[in-house]
C-alpha atoms as a PDB file:
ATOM      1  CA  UNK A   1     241.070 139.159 237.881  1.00  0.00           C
ATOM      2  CA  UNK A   2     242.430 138.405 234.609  1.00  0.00           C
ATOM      3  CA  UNK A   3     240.383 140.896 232.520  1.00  0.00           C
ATOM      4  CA  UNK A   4     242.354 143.958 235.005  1.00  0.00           C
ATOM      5  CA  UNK A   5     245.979 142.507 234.052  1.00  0.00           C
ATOM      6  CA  UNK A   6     244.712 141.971 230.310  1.00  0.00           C
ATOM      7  CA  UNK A   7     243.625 145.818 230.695  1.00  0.00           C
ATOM      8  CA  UNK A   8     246.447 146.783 232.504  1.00  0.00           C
ATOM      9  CA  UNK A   9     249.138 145.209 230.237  1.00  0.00           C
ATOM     10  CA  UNK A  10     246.740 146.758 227.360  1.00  0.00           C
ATOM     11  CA  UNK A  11     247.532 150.154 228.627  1.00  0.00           C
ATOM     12  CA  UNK A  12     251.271 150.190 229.228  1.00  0.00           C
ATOM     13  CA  UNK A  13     251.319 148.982 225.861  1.00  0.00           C
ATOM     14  CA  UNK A  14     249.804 151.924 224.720  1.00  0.00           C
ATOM     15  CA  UNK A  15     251.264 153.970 226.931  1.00  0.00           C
ATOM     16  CA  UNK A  16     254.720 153.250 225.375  1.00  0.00           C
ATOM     17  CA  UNK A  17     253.701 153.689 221.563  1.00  0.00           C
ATOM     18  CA  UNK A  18     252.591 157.390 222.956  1.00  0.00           C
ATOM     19  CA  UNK A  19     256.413 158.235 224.249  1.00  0.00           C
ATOM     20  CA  UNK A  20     259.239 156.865 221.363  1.00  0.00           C
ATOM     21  CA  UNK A  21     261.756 159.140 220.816  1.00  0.00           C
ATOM     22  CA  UNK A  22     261.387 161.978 218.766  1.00  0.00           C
ATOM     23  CA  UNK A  23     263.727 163.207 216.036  1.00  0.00           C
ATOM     24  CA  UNK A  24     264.080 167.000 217.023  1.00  0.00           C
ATOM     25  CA  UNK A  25     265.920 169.635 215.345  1.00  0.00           C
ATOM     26  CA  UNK A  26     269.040 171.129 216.668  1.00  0.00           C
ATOM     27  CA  UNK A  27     269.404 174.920 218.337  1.00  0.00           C
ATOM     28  CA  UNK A  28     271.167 177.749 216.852  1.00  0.00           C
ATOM     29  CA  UNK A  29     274.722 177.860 217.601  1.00  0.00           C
ATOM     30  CA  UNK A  30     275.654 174.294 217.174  1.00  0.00           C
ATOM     31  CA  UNK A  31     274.527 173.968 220.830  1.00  0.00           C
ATOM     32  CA  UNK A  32     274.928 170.322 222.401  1.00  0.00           C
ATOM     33  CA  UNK A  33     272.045 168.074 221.524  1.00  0.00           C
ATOM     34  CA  UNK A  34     270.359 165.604 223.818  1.00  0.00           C
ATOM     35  CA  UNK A  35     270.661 161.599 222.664  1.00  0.00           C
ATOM     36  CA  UNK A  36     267.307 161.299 222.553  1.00  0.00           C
ATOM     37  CA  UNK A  37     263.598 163.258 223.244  1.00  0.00           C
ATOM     38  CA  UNK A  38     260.123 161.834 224.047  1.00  0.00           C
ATOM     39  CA  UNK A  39     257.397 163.594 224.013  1.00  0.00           C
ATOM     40  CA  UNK A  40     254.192 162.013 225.165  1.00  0.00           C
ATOM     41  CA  UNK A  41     251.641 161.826 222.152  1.00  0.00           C
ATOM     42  CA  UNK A  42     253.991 163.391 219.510  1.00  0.00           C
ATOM     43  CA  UNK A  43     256.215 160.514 217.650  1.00  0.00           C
ATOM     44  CA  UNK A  44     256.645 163.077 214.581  1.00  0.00           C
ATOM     45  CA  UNK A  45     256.824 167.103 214.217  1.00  0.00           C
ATOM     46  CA  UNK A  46     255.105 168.904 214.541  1.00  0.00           C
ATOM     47  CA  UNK A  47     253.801 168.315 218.173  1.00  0.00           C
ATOM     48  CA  UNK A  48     250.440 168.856 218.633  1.00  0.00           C
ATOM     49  CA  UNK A  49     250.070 170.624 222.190  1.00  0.00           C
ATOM     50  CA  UNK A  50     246.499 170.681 223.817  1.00  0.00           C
ATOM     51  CA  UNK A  51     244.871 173.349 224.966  1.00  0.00           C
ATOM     52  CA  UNK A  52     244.574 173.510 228.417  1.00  0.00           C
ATOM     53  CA  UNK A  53     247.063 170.670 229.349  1.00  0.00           C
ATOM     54  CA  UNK A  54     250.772 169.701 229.977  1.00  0.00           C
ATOM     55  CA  UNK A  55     252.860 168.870 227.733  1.00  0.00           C
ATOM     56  CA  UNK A  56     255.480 165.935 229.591  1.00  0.00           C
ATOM     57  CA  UNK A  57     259.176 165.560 227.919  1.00  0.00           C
ATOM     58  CA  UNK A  58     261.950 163.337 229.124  1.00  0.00           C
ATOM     59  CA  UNK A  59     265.208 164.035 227.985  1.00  0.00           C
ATOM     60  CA  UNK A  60     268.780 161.421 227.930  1.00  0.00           C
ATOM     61  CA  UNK A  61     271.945 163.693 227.713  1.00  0.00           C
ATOM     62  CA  UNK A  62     275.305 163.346 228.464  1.00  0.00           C
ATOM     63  CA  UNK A  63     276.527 166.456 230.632  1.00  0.00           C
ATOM     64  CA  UNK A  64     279.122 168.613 228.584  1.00  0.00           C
ATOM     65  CA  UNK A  65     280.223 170.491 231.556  1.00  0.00           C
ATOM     66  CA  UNK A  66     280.123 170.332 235.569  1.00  0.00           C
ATOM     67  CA  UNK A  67     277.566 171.851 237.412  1.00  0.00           C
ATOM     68  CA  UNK A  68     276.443 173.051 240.227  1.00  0.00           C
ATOM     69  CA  UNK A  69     272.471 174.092 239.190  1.00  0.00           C
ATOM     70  CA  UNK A  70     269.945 173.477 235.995  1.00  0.00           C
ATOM     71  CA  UNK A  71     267.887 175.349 234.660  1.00  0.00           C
ATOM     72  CA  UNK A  72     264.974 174.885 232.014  1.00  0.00           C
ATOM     73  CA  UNK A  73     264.698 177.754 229.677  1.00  0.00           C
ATOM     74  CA  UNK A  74     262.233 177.453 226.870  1.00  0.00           C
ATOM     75  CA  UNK A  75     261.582 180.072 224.267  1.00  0.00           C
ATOM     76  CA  UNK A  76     259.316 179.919 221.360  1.00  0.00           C
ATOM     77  CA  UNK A  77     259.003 181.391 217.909  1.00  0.00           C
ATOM     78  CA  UNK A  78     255.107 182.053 216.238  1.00  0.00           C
ATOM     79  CA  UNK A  79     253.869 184.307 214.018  1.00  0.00           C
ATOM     80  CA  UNK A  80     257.550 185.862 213.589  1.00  0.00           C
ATOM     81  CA  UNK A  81     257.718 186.696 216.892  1.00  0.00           C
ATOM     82  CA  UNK A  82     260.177 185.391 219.401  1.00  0.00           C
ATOM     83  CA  UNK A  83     259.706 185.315 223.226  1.00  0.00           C
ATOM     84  CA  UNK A  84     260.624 183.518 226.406  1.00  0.00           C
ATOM     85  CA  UNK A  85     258.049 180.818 227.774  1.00  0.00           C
ATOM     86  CA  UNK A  86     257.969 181.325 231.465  1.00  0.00           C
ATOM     87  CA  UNK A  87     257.909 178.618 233.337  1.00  0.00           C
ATOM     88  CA  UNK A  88     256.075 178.150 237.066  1.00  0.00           C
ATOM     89  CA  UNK A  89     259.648 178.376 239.168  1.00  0.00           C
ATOM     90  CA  UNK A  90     259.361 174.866 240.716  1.00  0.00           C
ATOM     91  CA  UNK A  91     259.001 173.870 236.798  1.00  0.00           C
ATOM     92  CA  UNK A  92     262.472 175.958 235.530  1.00  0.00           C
ATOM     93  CA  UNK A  93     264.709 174.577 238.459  1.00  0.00           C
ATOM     94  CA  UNK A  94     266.146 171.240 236.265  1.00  0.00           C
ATOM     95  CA  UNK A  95     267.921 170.169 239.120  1.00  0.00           C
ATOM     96  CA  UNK A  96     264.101 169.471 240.714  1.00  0.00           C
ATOM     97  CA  UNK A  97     263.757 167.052 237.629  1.00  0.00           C
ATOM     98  CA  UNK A  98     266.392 164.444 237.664  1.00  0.00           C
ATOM     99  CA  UNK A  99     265.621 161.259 237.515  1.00  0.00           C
ATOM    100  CA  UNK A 100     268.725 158.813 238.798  1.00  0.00           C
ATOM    101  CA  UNK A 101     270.920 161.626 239.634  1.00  0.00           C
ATOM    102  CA  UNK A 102     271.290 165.187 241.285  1.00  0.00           C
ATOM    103  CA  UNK A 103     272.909 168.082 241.429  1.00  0.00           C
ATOM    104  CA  UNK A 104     275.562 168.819 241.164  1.00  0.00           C
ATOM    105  CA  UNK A 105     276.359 166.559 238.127  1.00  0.00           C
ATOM    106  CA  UNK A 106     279.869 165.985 236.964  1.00  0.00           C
ATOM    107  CA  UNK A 107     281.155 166.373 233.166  1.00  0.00           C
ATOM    108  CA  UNK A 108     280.343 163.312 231.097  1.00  0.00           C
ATOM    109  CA  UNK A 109     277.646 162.107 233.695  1.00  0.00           C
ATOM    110  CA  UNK A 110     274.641 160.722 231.591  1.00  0.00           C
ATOM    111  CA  UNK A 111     271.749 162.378 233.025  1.00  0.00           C
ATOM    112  CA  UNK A 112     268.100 161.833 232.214  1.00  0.00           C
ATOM    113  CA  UNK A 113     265.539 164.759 232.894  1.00  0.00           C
ATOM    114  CA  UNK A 114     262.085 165.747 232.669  1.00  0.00           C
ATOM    115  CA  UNK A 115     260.380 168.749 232.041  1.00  0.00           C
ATOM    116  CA  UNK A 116     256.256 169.035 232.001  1.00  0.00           C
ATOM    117  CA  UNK A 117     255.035 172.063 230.290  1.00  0.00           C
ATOM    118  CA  UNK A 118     251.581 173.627 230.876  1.00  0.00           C
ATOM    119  CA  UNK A 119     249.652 174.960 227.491  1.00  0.00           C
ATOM    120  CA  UNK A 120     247.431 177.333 229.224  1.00  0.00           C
ATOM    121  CA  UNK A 121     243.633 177.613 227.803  1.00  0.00           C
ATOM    122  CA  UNK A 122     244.381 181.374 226.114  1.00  0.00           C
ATOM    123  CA  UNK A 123     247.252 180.552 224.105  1.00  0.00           C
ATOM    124  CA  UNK A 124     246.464 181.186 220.211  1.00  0.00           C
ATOM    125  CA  UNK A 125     246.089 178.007 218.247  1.00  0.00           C
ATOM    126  CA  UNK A 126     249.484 178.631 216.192  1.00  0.00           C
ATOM    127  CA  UNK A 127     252.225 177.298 214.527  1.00  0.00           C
ATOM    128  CA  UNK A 128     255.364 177.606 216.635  1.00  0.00           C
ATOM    129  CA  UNK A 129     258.752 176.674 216.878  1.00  0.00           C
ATOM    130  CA  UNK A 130     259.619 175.519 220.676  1.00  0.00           C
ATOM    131  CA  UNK A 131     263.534 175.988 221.707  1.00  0.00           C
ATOM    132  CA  UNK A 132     264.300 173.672 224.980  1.00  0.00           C
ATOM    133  CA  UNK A 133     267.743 174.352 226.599  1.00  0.00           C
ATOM    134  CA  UNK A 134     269.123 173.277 230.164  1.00  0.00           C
ATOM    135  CA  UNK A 135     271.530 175.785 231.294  1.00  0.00           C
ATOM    136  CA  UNK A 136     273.766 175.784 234.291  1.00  0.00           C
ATOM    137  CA  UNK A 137     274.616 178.705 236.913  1.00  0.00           C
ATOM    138  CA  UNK A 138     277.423 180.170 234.269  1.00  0.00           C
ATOM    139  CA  UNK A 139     274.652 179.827 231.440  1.00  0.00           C
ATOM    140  CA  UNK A 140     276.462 177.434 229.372  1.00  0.00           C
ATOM    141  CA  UNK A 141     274.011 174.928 227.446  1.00  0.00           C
ATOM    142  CA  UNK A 142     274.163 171.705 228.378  1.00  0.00           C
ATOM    143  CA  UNK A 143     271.485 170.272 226.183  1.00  0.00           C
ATOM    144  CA  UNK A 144     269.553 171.890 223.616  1.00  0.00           C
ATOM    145  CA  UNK A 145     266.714 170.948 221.190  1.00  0.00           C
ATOM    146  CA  UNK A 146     264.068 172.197 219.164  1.00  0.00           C
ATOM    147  CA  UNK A 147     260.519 170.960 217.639  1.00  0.00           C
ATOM    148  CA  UNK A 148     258.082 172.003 215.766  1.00  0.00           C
ATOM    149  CA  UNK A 149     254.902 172.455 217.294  1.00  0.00           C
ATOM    150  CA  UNK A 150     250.904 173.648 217.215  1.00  0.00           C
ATOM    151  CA  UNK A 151     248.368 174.544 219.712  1.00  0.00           C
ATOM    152  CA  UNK A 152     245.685 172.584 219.230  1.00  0.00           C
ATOM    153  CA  UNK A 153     241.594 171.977 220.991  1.00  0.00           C
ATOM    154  CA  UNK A 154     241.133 168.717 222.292  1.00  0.00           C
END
């Protein structure tokens, strides 16, 4: 009985070294940055994203402006080339991925949000440059960061 708590208490430990916050880069534009990013498995840039897995980020923000509706948009940059990441729908809709709150969320409100990526098996193991934003139903940017990343084979 003691050997699963020493195991258990083993693995949270871990667990946390995996998700400290990240120093990101900000977006273009002088966009609002969140207070701080974890990324599970990446405590440096660039992230190394797995092939064939997802890629979990939690984000603490304070909200710059009412809102009614979130949404995740991602876009990356690799190889000089510039393109939206799509996300599965249930996956873009922010508001889905509050933790502690809901929307609508009120200016000022500190709000803390996830967002779990999937790195599907075919992407190109590449450099890129991955652009997070959460905008709301006027597409102003609430929160906005970026990280350098690679695609990588487990």
């Amino acid at each position: 009985m003691m050997y699963r708590y020493a195991v258990l208490l083993v693995a949270l430990v871990a667990s946390g070294s995996l998700t400290e916050a990240l120093q990101t880069r900000a977006c273009t534009n002088q966009r609002p940055q969140p207070a701080s990013v974890e990324i599970t498995g990446c405590t440096q840039m660039p992230c190394e994203l797995i092939r064939g897995s997802d890629v979990a980020m939690r984000l603490e923000w304070e909200a710059p402006f009412a809102a009614q509706t979130l949404q995740h948009r991602v876009v990356a940059t690799a190889l000089g080339i510039t393109a939206p990441y799509e996300l599965p729908p249930d996956r873009a809709n922010a508001c889905n991925w509050l933790e502690g709150s809901a929307c609508p969320i009120s200016q000022g409100e500190d709000i803390i949000s996830t967002l779990s990526m999937p790195v599907l098996p075919i992407y190109p193991l590449v450099s890129l440059v991955i652009e997070v934003s959460i905008l709301d139903e006027q597409a102003r940017t609430q929160t906005c960061f970026a990280i350098d990343a690679r695609v990588v084979v487990a």
